[in-house]
C-alpha atoms as a PDB file:
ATOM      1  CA  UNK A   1     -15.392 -15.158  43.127  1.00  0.00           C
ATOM      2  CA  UNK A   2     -13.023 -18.513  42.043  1.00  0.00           C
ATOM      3  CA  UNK A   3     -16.084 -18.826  39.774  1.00  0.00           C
ATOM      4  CA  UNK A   4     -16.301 -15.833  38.302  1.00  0.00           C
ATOM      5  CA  UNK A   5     -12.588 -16.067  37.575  1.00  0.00           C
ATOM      6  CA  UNK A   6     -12.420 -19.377  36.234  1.00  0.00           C
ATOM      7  CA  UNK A   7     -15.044 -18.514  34.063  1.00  0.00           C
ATOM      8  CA  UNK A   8     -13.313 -15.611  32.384  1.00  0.00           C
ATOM      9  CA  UNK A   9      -9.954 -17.937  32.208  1.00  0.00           C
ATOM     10  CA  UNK A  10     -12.009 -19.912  30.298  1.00  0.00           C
ATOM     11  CA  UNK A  11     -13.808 -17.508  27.992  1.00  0.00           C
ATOM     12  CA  UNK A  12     -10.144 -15.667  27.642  1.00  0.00           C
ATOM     13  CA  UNK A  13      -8.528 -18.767  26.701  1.00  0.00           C
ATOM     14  CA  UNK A  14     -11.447 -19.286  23.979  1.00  0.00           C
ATOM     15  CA  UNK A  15     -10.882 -16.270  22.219  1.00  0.00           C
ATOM     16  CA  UNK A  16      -6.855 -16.510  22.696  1.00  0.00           C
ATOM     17  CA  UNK A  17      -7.199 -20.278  20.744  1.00  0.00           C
ATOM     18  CA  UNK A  18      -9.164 -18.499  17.667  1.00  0.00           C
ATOM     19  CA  UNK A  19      -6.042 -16.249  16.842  1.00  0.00           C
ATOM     20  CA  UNK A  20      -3.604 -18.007  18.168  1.00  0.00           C
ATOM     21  CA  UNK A  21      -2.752 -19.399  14.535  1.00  0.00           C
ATOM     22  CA  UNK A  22      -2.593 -15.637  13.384  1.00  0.00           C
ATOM     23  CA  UNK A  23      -0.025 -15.482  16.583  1.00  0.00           C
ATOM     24  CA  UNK A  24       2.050 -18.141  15.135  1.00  0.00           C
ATOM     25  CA  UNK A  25       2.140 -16.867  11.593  1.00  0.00           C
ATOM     26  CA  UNK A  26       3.059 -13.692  13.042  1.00  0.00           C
ATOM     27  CA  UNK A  27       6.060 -15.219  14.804  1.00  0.00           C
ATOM     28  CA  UNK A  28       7.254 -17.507  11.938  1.00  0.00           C
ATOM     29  CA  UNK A  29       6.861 -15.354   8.931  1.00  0.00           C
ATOM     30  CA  UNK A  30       6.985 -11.633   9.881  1.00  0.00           C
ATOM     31  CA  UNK A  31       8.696 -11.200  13.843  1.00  0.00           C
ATOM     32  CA  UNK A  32      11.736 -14.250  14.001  1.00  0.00           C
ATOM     33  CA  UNK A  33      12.400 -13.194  10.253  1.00  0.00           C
ATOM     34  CA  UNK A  34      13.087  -9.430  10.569  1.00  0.00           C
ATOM     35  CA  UNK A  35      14.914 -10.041  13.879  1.00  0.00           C
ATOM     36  CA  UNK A  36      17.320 -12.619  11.864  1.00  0.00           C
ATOM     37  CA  UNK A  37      17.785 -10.607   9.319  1.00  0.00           C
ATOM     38  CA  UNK A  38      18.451  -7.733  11.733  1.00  0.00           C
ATOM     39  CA  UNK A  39      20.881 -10.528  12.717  1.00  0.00           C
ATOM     40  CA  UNK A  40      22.771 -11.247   9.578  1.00  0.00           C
ATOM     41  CA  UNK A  41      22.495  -7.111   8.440  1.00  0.00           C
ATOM     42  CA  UNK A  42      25.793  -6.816  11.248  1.00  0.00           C
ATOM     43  CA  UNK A  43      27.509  -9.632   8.857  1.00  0.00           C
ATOM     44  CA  UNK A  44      29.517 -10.465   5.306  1.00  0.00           C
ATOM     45  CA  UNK A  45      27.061 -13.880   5.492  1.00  0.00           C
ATOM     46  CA  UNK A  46      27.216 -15.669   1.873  1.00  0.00           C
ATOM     47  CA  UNK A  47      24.056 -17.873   2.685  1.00  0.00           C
ATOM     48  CA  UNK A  48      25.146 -20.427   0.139  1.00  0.00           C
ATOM     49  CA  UNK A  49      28.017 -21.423   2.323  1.00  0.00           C
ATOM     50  CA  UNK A  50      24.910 -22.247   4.994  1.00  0.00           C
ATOM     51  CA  UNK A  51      23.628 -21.130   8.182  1.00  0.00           C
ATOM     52  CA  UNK A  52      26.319 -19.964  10.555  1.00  0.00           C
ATOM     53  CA  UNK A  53      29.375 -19.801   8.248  1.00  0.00           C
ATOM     54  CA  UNK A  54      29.374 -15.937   8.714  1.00  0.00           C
ATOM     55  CA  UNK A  55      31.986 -12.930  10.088  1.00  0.00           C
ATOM     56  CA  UNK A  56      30.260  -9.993  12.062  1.00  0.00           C
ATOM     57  CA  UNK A  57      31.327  -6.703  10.324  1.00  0.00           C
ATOM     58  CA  UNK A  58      29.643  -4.437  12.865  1.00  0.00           C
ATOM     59  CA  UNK A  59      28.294  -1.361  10.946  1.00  0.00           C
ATOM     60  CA  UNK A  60      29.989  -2.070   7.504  1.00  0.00           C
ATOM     61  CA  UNK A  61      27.266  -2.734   5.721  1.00  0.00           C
ATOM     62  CA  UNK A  62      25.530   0.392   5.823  1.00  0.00           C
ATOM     63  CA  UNK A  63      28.756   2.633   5.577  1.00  0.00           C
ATOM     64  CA  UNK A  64      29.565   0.145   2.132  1.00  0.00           C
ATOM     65  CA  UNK A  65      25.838   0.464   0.776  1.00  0.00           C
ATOM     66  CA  UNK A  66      26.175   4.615   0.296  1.00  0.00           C
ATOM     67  CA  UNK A  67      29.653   4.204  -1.601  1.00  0.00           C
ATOM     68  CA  UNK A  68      27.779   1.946  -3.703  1.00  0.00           C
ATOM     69  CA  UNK A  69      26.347   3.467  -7.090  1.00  0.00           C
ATOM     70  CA  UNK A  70      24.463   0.783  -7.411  1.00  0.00           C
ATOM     71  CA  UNK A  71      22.617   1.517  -4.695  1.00  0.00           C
ATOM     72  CA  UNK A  72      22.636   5.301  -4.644  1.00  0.00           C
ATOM     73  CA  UNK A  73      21.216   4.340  -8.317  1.00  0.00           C
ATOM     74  CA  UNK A  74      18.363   2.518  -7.065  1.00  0.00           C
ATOM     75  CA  UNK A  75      17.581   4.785  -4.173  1.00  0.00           C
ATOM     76  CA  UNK A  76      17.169   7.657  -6.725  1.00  0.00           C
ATOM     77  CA  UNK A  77      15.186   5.682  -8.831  1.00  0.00           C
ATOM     78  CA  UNK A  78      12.259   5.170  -6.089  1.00  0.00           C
ATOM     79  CA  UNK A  79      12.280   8.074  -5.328  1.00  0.00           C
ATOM     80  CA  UNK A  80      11.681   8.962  -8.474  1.00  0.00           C
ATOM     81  CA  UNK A  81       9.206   6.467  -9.394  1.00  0.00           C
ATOM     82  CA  UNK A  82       7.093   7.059  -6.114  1.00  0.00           C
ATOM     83  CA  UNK A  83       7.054  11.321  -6.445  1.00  0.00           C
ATOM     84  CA  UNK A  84       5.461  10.721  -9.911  1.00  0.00           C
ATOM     85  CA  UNK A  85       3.157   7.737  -9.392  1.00  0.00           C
ATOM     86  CA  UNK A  86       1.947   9.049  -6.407  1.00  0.00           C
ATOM     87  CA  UNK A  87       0.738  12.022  -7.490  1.00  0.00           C
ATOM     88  CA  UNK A  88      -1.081  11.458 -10.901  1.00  0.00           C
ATOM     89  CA  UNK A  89      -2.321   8.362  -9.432  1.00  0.00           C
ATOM     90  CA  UNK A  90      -3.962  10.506  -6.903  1.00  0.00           C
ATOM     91  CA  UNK A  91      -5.329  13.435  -9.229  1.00  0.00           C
ATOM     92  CA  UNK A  92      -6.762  11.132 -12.187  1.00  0.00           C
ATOM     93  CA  UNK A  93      -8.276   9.005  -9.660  1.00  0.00           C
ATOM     94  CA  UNK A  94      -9.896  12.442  -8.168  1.00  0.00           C
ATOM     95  CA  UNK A  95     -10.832  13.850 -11.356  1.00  0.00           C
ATOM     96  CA  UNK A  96     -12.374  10.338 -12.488  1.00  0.00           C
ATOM     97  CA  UNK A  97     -14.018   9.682  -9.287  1.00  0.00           C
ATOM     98  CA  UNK A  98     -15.719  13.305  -9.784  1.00  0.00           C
ATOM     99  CA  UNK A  99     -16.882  13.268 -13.241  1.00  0.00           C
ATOM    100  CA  UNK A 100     -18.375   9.361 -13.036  1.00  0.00           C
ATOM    101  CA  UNK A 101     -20.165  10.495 -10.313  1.00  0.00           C
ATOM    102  CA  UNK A 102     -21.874  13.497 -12.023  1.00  0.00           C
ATOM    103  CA  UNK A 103     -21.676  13.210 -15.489  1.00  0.00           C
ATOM    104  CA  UNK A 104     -21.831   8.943 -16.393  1.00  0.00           C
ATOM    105  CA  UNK A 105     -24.584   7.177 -17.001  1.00  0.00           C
ATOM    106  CA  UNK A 106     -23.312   3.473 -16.521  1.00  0.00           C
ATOM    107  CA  UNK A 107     -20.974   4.596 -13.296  1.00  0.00           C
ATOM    108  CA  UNK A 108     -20.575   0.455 -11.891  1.00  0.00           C
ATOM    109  CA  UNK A 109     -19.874  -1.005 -15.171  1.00  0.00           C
ATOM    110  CA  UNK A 110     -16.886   2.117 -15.526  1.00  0.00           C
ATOM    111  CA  UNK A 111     -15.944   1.632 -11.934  1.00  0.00           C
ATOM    112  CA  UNK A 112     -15.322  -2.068 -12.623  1.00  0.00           C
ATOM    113  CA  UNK A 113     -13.393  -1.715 -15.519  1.00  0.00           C
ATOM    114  CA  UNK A 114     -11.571   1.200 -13.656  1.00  0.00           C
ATOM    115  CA  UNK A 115     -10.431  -1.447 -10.749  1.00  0.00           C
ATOM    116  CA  UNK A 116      -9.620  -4.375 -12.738  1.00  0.00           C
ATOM    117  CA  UNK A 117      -6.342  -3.423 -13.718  1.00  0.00           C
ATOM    118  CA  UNK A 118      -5.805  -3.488 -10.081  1.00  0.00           C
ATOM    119  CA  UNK A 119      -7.210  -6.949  -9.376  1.00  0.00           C
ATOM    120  CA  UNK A 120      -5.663  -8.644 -12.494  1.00  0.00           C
ATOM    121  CA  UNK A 121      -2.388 -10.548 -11.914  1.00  0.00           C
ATOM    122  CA  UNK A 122       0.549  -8.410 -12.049  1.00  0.00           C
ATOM    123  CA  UNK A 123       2.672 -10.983 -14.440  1.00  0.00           C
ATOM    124  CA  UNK A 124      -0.278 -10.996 -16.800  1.00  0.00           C
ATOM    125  CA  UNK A 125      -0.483  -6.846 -16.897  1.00  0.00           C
ATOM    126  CA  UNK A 126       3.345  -6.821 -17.125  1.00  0.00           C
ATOM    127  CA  UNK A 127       3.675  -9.190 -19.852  1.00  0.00           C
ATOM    128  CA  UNK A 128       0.585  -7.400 -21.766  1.00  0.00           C
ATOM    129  CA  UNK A 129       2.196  -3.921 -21.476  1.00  0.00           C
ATOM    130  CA  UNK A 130       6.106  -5.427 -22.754  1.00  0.00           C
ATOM    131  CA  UNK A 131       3.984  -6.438 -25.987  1.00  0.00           C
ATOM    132  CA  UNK A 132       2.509  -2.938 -26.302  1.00  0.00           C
ATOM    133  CA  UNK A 133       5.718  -1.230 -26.350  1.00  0.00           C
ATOM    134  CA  UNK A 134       6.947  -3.711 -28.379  1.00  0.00           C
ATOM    135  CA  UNK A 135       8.194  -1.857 -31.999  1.00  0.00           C
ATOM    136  CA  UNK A 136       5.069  -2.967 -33.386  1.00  0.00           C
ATOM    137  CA  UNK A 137       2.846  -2.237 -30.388  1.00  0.00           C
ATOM    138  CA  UNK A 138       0.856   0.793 -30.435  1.00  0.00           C
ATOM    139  CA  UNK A 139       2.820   3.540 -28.281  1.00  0.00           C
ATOM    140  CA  UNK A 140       4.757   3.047 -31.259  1.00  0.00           C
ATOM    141  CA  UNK A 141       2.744   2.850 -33.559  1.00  0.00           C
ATOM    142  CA  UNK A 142       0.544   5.748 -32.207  1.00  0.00           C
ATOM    143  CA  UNK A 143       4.104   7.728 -32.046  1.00  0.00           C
ATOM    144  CA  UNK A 144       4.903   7.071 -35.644  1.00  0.00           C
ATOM    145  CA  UNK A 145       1.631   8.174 -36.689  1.00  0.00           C
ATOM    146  CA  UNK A 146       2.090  11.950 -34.881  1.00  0.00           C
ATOM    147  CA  UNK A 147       5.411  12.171 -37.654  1.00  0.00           C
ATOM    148  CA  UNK A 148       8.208  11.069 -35.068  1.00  0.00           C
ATOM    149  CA  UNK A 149      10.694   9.014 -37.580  1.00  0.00           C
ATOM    150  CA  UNK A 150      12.629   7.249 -34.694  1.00  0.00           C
ATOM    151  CA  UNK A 151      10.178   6.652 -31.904  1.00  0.00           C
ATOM    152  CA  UNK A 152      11.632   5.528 -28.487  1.00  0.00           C
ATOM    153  CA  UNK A 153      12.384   2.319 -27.888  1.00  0.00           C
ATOM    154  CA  UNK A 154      10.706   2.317 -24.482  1.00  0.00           C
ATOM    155  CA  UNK A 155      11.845  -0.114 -22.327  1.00  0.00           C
ATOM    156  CA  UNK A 156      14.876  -0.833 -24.209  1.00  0.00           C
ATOM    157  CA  UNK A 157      16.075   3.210 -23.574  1.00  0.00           C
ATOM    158  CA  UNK A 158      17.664   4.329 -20.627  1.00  0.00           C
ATOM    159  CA  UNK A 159      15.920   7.701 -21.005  1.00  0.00           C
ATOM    160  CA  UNK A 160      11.755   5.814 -21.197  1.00  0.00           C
ATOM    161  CA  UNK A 161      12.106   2.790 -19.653  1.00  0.00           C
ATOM    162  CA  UNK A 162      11.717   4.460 -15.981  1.00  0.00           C
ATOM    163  CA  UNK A 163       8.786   6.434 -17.375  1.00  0.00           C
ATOM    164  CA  UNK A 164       7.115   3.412 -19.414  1.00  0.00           C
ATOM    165  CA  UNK A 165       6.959   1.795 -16.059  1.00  0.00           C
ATOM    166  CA  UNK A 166       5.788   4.629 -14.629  1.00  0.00           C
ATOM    167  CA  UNK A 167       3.087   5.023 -16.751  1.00  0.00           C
ATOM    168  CA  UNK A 168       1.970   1.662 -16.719  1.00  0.00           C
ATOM    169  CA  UNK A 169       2.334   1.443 -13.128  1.00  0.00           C
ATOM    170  CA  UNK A 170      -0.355   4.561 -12.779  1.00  0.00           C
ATOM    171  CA  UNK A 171      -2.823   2.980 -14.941  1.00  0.00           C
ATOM    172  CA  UNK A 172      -2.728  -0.294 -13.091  1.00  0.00           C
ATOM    173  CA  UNK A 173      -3.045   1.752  -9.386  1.00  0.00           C
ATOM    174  CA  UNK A 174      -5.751   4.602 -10.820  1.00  0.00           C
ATOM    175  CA  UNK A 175      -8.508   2.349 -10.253  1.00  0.00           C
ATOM    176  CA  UNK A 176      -7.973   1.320  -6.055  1.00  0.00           C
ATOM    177  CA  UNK A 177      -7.721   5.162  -5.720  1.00  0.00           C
ATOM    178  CA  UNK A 178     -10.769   6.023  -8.256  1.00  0.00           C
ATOM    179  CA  UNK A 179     -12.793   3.009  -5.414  1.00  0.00           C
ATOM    180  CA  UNK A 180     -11.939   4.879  -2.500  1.00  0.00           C
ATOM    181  CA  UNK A 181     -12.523   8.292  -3.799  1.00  0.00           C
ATOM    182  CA  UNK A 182     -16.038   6.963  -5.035  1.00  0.00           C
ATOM    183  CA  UNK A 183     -17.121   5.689  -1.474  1.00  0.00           C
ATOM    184  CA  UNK A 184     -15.645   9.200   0.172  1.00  0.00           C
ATOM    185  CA  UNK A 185     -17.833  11.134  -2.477  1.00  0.00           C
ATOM    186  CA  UNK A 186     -21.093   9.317  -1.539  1.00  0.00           C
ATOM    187  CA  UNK A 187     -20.838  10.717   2.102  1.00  0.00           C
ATOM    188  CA  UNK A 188     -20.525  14.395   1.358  1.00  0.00           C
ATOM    189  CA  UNK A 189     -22.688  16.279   2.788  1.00  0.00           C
ATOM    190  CA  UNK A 190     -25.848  17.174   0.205  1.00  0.00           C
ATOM    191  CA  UNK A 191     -26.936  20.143   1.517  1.00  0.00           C
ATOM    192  CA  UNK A 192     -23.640  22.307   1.595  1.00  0.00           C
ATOM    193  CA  UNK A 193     -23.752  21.850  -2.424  1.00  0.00           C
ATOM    194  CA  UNK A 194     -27.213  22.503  -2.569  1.00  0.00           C
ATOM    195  CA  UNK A 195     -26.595  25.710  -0.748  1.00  0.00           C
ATOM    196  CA  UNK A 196     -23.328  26.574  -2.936  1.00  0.00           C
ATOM    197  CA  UNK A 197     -25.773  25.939  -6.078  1.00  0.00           C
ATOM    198  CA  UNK A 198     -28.605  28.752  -4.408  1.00  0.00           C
ATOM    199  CA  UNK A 199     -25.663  31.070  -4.035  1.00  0.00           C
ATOM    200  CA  UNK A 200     -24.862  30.661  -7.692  1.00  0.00           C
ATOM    201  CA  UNK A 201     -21.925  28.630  -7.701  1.00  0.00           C
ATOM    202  CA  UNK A 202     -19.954  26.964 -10.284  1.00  0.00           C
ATOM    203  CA  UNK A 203     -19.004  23.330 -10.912  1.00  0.00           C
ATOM    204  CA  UNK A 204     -14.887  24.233 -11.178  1.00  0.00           C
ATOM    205  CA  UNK A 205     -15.580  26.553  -7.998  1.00  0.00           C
ATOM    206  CA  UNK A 206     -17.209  23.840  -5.650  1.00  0.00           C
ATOM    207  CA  UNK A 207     -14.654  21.253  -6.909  1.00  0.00           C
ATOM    208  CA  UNK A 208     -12.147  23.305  -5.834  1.00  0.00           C
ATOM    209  CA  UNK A 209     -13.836  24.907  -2.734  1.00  0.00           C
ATOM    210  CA  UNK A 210     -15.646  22.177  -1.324  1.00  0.00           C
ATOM    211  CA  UNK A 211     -14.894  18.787  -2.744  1.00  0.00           C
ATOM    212  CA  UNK A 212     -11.087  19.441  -2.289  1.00  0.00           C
ATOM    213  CA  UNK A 213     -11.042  20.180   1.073  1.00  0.00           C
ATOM    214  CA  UNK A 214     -13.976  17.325   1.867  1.00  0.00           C
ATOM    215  CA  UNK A 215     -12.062  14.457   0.467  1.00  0.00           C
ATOM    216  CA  UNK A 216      -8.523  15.754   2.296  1.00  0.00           C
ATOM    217  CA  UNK A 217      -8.571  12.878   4.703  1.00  0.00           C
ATOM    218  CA  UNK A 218      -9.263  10.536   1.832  1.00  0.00           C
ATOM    219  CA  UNK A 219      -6.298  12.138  -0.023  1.00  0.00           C
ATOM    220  CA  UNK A 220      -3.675  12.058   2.629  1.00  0.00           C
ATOM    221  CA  UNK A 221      -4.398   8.179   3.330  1.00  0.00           C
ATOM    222  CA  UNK A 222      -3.866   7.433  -0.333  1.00  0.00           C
ATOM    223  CA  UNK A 223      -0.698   9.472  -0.643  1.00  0.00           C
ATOM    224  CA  UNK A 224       0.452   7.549   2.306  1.00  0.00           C
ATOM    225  CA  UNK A 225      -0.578   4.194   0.981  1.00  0.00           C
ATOM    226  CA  UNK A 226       0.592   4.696  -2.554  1.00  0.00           C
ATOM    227  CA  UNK A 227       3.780   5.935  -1.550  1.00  0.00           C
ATOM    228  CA  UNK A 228       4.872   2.851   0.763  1.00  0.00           C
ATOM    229  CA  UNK A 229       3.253   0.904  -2.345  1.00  0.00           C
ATOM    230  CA  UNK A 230       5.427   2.867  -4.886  1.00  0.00           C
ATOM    231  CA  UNK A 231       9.072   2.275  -2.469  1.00  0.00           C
ATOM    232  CA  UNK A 232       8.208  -2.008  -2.332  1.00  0.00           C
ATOM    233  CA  UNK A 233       7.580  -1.738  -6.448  1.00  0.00           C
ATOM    234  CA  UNK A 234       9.106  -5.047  -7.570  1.00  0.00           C
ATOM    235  CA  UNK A 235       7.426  -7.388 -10.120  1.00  0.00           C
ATOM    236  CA  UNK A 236       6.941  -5.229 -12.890  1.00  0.00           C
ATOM    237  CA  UNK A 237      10.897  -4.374 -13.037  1.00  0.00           C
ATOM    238  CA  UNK A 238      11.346  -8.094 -12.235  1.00  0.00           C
ATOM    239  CA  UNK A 239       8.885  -9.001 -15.492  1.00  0.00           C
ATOM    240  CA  UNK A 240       9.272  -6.291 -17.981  1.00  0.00           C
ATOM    241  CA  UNK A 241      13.302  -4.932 -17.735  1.00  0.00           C
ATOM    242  CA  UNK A 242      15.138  -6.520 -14.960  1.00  0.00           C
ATOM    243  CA  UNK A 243      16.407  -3.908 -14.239  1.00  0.00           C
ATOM    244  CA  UNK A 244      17.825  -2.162 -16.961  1.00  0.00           C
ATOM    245  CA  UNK A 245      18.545  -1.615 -19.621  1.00  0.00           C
ATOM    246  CA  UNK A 246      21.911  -0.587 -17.350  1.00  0.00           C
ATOM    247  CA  UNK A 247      20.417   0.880 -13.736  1.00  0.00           C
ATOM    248  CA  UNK A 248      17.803   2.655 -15.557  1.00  0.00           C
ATOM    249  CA  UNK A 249      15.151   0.680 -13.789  1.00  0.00           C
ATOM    250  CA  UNK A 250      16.991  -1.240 -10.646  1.00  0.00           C
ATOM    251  CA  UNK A 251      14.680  -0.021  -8.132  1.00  0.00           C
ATOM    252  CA  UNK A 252      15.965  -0.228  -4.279  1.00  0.00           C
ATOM    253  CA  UNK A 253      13.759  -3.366  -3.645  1.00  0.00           C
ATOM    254  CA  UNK A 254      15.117  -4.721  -7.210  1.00  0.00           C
ATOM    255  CA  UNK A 255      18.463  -4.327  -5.943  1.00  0.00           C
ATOM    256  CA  UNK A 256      17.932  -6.178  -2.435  1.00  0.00           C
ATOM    257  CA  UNK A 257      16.256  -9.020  -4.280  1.00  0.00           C
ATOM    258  CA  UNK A 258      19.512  -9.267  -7.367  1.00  0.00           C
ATOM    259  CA  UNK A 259      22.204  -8.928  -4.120  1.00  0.00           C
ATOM    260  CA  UNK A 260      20.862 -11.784  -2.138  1.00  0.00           C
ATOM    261  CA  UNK A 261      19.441 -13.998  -4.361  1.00  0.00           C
ATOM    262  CA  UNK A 262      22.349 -13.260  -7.738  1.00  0.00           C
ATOM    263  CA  UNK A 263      25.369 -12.000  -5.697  1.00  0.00           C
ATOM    264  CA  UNK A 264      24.275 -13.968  -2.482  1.00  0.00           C
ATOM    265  CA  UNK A 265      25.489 -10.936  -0.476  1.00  0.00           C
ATOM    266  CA  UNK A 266      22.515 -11.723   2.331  1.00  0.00           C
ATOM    267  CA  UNK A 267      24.261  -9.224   4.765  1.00  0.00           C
ATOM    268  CA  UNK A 268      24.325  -6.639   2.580  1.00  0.00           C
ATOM    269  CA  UNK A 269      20.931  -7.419   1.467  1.00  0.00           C
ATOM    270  CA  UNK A 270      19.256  -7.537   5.126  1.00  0.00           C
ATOM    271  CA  UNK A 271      21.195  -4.065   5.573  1.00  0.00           C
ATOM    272  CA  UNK A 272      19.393  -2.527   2.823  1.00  0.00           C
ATOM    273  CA  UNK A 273      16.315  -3.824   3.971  1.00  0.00           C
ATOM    274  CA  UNK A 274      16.516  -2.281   6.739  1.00  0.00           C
ATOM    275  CA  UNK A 275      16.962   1.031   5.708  1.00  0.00           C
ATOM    276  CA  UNK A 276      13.947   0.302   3.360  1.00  0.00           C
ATOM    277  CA  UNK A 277      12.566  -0.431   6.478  1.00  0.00           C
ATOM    278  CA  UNK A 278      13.505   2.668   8.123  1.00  0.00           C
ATOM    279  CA  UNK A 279      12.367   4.717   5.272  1.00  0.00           C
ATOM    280  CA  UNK A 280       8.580   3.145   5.814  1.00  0.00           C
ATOM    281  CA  UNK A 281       8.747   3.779   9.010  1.00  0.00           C
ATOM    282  CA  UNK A 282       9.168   7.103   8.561  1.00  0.00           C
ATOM    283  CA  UNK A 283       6.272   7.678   5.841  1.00  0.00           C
ATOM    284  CA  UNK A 284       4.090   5.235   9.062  1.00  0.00           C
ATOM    285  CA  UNK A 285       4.801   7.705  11.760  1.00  0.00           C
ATOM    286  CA  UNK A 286       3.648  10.891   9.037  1.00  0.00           C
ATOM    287  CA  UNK A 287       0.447   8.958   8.689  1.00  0.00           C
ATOM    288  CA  UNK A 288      -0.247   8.631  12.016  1.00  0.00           C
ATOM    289  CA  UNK A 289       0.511  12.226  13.009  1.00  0.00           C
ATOM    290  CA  UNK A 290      -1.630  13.072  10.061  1.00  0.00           C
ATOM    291  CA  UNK A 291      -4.245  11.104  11.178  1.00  0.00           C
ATOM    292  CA  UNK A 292      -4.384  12.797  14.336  1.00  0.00           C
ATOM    293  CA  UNK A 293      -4.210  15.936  12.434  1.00  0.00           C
ATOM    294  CA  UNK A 294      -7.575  15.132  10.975  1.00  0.00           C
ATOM    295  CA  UNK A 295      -9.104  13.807  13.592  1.00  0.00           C
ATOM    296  CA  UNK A 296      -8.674  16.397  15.834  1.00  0.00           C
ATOM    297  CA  UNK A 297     -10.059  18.366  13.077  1.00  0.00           C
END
């Protein structure tokens, strides 16, 4: 029996040494840091006057952050951003997904260019798009040509620079969606089309009627996952407007990075994190409830 024991003690301790560096990573970067800033949220800390120098302020810092326009600002524009990227991400990646699976000829070679948007680094996309709305860059241009004497100046107007992020924000994303949609759509069932095609119907008809409901699960997990995506946006308003031009752009993650790291309000910083935090958590526990939803489905 001691040898029975001693040899699962020893297989246990085997497989405990092959992630115990994920352990440790764990612990360093992701657990010891959010309970520290946890920590610090509860304070008026100024990190460059070092560790320690810091005043507990209790709950302050998240009664201060909803007086704050800046942050109210940034809050709305998330939202914002995330209700529209989520949802034309989600439908052009459906309708692309649908008609290169039925109607294309070269469907990998699409596919690939589809996803590399996605792939390709983010401060190469960024800087690629700020030259295309440039004044000479063709949104312009292309604006001009339709008769419009004083086109927009995109990311240098309050009124487009939300929605010229937007926009290149969904044709960066499209693609991961258009991937997963492609490997849902190779495990629908065969025969339930074949059937709908016997009883006579119509492409628009079994989109709607049978592909729609099929891909559902598929759907809900990439609303999910786009949306927490679409709340933690950050380089491309860090690259392409810093957020402006005013608080056109300042995101809620924007803001968290510009108060710690340009005001060196850490405190307040960790506090809005937090409710970030909160916020995810939220969209998390939808998923999961969802999840089940399916499943027991």
């Amino acid at each position: 029996m001691k040898r029975k024991m001693s040899r699962q003690l020893k297989t246990d301790l085997v497989g405990y040494s092959f992630i115990l560096p994920n352990i440790i990573g764990v612990l360093l970067f992701t657990l010891i840091p959010m309970v520290f800033s946890l920590v610090i949220s509860f304070t008026d800390w100024d990190y460059t006057q070092g560790l320690g120098n810091w005043t507990f302020v209790g709950i302050q810092n998240f009664i201060d952050m909803w007086k704050d326009e800046w942050f109210i600002s940034s809050l709305i524009n998330t939202i914002i951003f995330a209700v529209t990227v989520v949802p034309l991400t989600i439908f052009l990646a459906l309708i692309l997904a649908v008609v290169i699976d039925k109607y294309c000829v070269g469907k990998l070679p699409i596919r690939l260019a589809l996803f590399m948007p996605y792939i390709s680094n983010i401060v190469a996309v960024a800087i690629v798009w700020v030259m295309m709305y440039s004044p000479w860059g063709p949104f312009t241009q292309l604006v001009k040509f339709f008769g419009v004497e004083n086109p927009p100046q995109w990311l240098g107007d309050p009124k487009w620079a939300l929605p010229a992020l937007i926009i290149m924000t969904i044709w960066s994303g499209v693609g991961y969606a258009n991937m997963i949609y492609t490997s849902a759509i190779q495990g629908l069932p065969k025969d339930v089309y074949e059937a709908a095609d016997i009883d006579g119907a119509g492409e628009i008809t079994k989109f709607f009627k049978l592909t729609v409901p099929f891909l559902s699960p598929t759907t809900f997990f990439l609303v999910i996952t786009t949306f927490v995506t679409s709340f933690q946006v950050f380089a491309p308003i860090q690259i392409m407007t810093r957020g402006g031009p005013g608080t056109a752009t300042n995101v809620l993650v924007y803001y968290i990075y510009t108060s710690a790291f340009t005001f060196y309000k850490m405190g307040y910083a960790a506090a809005m994190s937090w409710i970030l935090f909160l916020i995810l958590f939220a969209i998390t526990i939808i998923q999961w409830k969802g999840q089940k939803k399916w499943v027991s489905y």
